[in-house]
N, C-alpha and C. Protein backbone atom coordinates (compact mmCIF):
# COMPACT_ATOMS: atom_id res chain seq x y z
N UNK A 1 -29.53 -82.65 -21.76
CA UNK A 1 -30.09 -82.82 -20.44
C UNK A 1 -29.10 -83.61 -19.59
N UNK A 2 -28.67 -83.06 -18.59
CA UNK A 2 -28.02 -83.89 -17.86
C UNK A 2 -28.82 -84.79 -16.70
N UNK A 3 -28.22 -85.84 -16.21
CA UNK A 3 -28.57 -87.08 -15.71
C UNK A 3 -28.43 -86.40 -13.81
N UNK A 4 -29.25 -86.33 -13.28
CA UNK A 4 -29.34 -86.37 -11.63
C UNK A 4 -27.92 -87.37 -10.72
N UNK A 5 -27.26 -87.31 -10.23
CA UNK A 5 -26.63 -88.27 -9.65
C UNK A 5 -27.56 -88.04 -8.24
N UNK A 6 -27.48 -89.60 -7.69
CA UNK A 6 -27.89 -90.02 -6.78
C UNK A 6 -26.95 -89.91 -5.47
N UNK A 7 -27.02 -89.18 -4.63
CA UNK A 7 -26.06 -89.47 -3.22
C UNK A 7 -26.35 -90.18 -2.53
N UNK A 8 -25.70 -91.14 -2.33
CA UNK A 8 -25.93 -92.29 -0.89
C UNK A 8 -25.57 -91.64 0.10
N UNK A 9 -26.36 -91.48 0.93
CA UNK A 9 -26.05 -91.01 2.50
C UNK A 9 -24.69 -92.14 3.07
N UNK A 10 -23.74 -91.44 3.74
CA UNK A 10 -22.62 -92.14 4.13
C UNK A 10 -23.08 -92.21 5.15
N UNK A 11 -22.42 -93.98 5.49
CA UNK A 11 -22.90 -94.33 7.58
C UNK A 11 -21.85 -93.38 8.14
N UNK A 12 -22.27 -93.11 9.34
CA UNK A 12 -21.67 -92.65 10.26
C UNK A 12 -21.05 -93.03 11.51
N UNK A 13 -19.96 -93.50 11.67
CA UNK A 13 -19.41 -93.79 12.88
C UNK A 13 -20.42 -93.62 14.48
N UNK A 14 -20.85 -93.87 15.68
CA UNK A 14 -20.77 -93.39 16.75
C UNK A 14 -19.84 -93.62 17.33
N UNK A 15 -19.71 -92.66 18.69
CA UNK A 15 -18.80 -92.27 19.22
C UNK A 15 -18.41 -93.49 20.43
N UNK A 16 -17.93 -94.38 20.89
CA UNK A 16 -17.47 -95.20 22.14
C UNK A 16 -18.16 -94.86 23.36
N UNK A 17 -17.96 -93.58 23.68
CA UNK A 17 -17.99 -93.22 24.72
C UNK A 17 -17.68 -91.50 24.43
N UNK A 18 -18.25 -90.73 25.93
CA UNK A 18 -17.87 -89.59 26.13
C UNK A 18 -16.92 -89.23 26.25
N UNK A 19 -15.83 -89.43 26.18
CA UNK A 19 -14.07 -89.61 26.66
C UNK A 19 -13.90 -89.43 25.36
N UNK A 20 -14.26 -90.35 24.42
CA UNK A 20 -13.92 -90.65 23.01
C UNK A 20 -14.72 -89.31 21.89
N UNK A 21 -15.83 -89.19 22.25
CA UNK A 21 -16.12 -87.70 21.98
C UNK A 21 -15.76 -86.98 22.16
N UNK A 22 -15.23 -86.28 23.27
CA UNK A 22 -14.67 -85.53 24.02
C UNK A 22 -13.39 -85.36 22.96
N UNK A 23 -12.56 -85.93 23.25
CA UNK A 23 -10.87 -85.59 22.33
C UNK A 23 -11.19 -85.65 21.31
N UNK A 24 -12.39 -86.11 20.33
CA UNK A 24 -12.25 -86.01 18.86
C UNK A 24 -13.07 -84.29 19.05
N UNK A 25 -13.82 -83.88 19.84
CA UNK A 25 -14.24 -82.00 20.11
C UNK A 25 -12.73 -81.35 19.71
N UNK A 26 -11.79 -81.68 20.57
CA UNK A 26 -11.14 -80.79 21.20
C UNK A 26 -10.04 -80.86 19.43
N UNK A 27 -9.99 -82.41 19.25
CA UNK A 27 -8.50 -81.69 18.01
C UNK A 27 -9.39 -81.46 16.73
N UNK A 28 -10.82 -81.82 16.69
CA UNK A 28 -11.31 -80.94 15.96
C UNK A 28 -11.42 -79.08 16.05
N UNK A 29 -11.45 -78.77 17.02
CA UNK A 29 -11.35 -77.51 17.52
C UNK A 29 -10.01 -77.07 16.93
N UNK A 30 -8.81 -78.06 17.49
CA UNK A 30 -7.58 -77.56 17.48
C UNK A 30 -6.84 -77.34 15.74
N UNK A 31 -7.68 -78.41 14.76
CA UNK A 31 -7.82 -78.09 13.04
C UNK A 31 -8.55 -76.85 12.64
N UNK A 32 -9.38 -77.06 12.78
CA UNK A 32 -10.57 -75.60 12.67
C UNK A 32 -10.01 -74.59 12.83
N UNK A 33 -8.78 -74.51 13.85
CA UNK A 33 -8.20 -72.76 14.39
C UNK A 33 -6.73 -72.94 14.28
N UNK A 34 -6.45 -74.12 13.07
CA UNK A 34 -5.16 -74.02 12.58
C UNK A 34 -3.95 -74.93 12.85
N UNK A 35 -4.40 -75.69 14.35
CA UNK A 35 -3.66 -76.15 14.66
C UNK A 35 -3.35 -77.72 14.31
N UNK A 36 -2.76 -78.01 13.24
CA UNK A 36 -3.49 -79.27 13.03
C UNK A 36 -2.22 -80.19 13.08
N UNK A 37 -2.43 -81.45 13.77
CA UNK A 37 -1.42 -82.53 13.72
C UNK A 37 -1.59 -83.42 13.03
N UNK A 38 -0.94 -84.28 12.91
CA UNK A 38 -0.96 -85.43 11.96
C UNK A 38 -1.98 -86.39 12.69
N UNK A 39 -2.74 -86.52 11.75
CA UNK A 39 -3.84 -87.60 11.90
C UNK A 39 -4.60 -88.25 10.84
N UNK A 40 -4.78 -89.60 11.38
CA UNK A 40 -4.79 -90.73 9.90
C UNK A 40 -6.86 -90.81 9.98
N UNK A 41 -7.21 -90.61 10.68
CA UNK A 41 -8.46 -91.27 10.81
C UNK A 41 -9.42 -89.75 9.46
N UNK A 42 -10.25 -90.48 8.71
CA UNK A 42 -11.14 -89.69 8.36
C UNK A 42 -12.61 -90.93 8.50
N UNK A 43 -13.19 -90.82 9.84
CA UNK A 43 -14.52 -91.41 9.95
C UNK A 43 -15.19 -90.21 10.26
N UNK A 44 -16.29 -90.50 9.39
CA UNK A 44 -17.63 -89.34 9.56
C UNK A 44 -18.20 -89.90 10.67
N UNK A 45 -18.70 -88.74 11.71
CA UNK A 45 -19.38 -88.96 12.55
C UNK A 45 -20.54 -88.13 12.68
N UNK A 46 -21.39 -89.15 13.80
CA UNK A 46 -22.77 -88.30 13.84
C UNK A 46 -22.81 -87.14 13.83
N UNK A 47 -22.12 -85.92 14.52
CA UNK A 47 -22.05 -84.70 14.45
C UNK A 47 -21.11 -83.93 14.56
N UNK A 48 -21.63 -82.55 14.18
CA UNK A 48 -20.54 -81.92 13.49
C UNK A 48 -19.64 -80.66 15.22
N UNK A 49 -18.86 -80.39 14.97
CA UNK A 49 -17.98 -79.35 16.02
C UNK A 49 -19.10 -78.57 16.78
N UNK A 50 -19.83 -77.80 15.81
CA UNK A 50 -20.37 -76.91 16.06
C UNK A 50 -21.48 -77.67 17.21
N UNK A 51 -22.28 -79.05 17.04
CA UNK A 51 -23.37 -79.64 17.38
C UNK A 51 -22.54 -80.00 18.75
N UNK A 52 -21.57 -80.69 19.06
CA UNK A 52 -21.08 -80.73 20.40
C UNK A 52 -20.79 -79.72 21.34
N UNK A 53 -20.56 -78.47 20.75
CA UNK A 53 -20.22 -77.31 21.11
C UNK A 53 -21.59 -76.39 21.87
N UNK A 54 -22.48 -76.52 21.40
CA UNK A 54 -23.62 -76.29 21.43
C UNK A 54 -24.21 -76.91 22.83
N UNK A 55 -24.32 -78.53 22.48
CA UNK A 55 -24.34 -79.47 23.87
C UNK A 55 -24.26 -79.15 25.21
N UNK A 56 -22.57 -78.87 24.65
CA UNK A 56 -21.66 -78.00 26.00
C UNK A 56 -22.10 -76.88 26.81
N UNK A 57 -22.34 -75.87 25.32
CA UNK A 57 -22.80 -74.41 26.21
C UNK A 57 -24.14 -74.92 26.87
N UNK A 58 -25.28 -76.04 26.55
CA UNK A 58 -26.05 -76.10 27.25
C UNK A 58 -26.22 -76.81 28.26
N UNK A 59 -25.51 -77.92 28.51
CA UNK A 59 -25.62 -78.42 29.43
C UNK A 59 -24.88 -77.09 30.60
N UNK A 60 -23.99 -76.73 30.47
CA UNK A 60 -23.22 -75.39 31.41
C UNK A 60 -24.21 -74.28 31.75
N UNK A 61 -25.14 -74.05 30.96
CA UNK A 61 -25.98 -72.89 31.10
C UNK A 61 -27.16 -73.68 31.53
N UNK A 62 -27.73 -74.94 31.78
CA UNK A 62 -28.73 -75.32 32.77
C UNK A 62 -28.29 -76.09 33.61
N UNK A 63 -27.17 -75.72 34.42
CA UNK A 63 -26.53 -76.18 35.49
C UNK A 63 -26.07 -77.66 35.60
N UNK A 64 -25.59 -78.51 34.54
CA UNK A 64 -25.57 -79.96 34.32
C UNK A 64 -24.35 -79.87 34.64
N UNK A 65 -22.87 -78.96 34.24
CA UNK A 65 -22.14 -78.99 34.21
C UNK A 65 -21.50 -77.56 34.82
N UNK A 66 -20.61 -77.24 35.62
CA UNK A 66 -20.41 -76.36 36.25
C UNK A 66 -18.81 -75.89 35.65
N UNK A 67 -18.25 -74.59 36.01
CA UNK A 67 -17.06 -74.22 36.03
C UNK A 67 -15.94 -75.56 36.46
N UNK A 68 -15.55 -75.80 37.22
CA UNK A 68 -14.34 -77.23 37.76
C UNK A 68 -14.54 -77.79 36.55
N UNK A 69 -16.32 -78.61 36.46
CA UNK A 69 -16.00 -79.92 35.32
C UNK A 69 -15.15 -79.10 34.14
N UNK A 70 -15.71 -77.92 33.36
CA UNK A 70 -15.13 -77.51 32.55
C UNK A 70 -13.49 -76.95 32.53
N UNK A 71 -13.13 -76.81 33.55
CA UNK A 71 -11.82 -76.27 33.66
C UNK A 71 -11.02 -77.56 33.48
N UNK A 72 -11.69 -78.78 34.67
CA UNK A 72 -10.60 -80.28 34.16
C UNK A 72 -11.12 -80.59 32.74
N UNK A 73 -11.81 -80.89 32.33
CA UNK A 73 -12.22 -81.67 31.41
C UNK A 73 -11.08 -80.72 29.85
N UNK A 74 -10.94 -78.82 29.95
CA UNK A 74 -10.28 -78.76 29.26
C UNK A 74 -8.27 -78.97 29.58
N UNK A 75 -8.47 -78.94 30.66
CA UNK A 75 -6.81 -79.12 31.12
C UNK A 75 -6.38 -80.50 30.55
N UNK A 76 -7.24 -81.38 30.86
CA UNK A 76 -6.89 -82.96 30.84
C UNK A 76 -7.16 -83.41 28.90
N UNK A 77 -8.17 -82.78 29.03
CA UNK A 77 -8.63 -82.46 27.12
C UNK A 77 -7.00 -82.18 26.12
N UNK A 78 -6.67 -80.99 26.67
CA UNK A 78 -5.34 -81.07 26.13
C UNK A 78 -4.13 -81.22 26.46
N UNK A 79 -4.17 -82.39 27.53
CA UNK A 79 -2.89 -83.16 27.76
C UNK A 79 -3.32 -84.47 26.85
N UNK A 80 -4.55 -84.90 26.21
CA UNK A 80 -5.34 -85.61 25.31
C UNK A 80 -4.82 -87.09 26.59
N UNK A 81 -5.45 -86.90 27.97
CA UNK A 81 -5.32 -88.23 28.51
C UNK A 81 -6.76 -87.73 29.86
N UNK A 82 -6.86 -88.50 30.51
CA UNK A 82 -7.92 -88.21 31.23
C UNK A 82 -7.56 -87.92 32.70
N UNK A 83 -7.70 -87.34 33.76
CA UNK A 83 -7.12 -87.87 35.01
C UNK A 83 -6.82 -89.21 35.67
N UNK A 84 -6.05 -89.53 36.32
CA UNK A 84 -6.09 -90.83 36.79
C UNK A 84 -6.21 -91.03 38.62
N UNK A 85 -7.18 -91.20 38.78
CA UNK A 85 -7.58 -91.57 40.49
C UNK A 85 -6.37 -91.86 41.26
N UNK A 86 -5.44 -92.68 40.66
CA UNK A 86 -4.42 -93.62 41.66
C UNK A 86 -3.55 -92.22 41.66
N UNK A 87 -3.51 -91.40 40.91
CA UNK A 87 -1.93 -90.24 41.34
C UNK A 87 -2.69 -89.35 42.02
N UNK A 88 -2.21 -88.98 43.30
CA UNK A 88 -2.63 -88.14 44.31
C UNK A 88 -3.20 -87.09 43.71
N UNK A 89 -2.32 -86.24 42.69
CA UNK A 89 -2.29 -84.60 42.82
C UNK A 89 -3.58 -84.66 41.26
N UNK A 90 -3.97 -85.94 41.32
CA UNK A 90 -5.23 -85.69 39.96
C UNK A 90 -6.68 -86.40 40.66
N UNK A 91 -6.23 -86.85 42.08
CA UNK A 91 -7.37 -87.78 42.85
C UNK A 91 -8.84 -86.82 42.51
N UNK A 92 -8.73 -85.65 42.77
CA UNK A 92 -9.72 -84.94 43.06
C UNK A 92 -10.30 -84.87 41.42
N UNK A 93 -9.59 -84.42 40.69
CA UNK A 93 -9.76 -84.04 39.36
C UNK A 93 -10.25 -85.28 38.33
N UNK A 94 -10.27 -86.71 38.64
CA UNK A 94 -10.78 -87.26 38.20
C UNK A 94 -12.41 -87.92 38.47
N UNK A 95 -12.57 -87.88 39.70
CA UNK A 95 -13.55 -87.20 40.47
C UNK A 95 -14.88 -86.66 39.52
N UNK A 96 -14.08 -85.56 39.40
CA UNK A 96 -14.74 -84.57 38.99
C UNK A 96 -14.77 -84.79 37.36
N UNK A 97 -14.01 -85.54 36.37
CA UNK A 97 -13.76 -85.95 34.77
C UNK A 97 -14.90 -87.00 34.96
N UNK A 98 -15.15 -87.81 36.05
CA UNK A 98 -15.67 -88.83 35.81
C UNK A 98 -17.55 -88.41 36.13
N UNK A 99 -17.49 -87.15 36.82
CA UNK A 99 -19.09 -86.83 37.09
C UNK A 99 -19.58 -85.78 35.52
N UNK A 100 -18.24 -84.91 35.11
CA UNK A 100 -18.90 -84.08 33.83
C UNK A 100 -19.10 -85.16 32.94
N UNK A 101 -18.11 -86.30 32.65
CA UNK A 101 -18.12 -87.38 31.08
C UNK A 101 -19.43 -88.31 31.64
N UNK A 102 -19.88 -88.28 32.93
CA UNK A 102 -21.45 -89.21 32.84
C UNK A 102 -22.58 -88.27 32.32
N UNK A 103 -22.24 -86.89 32.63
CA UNK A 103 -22.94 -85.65 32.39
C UNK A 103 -23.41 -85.45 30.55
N UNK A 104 -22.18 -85.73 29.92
CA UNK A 104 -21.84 -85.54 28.88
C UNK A 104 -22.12 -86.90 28.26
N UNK A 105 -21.68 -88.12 28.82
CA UNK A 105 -21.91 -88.88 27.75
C UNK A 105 -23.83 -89.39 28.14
N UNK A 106 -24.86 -88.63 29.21
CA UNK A 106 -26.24 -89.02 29.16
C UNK A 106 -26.91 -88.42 28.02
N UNK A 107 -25.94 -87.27 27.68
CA UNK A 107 -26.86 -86.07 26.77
C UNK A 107 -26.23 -86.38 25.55
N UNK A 108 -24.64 -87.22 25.34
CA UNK A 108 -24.64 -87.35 23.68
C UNK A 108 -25.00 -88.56 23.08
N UNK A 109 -25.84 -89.20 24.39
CA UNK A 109 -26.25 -90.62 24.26
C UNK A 109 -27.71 -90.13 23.26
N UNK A 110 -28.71 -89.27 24.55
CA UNK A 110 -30.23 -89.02 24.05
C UNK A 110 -30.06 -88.50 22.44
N UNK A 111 -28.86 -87.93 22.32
CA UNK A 111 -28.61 -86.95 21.14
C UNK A 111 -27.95 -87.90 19.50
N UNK A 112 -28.13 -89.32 20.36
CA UNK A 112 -27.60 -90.36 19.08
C UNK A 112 -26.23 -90.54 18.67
N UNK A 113 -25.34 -89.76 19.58
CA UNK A 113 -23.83 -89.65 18.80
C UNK A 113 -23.05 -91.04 19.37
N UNK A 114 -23.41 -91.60 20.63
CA UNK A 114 -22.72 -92.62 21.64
C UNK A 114 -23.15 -93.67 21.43
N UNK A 115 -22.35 -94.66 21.30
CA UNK A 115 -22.97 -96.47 21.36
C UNK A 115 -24.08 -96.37 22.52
């Protein structure tokens, strides 16, 4: 007869912030489809690729988040820095990073993933 082992549920990291969610989406995305860089961190977090991904398509499909947020949020996503207000030619575009990541971080707040 063998003996049952017991699994301890592992804690799970939350996320800082939506910013901080946000880039751990994207180079998770960018492992998943091959592309993978060197990276030291293995913290489990509240949820998985697929569960942020999901988020996304819904907040976009009940109008929370529109085409622009998504177009900066992936341009700036993979320059892995955010826009910055003070440089002219990103004035607008941060703007707009800073209305989708309140968007994003209200819904991965209700959803438990965010401090």
């Amino acid at each position: 007869m063998t003996q049952q082992k017991s699994i301890a549920p592992v804690a799970s990291e939350k996320f800082q912030s939506a910013e901080q969610l946000w880039f751990w989406f994207l180079y998770s995305k960018s492992v998943r489809n091959g592309f993978s860089r060197i990276h030291c961190a293995s913290t489990r977090r509240p949820c998985e690729v697929l569960d942020v991904e999901t988020l996304i398509t819904k907040l976009y499909l009940s109008g929370r988040i529109n085409d622009e947020q998504l177009n900066v949020l992936k341009k700036f996503g993979d320059k892995r820095r955010a826009p910055h207000q003070y440089i002219w030619s990103e004035n607008r575009a941060a703007a707009v990073w800073d209305s989708a990541m309140k968007t994003l971080g209200d819904a991965a707040f209700k959803c438990g993933w965010i401090e």
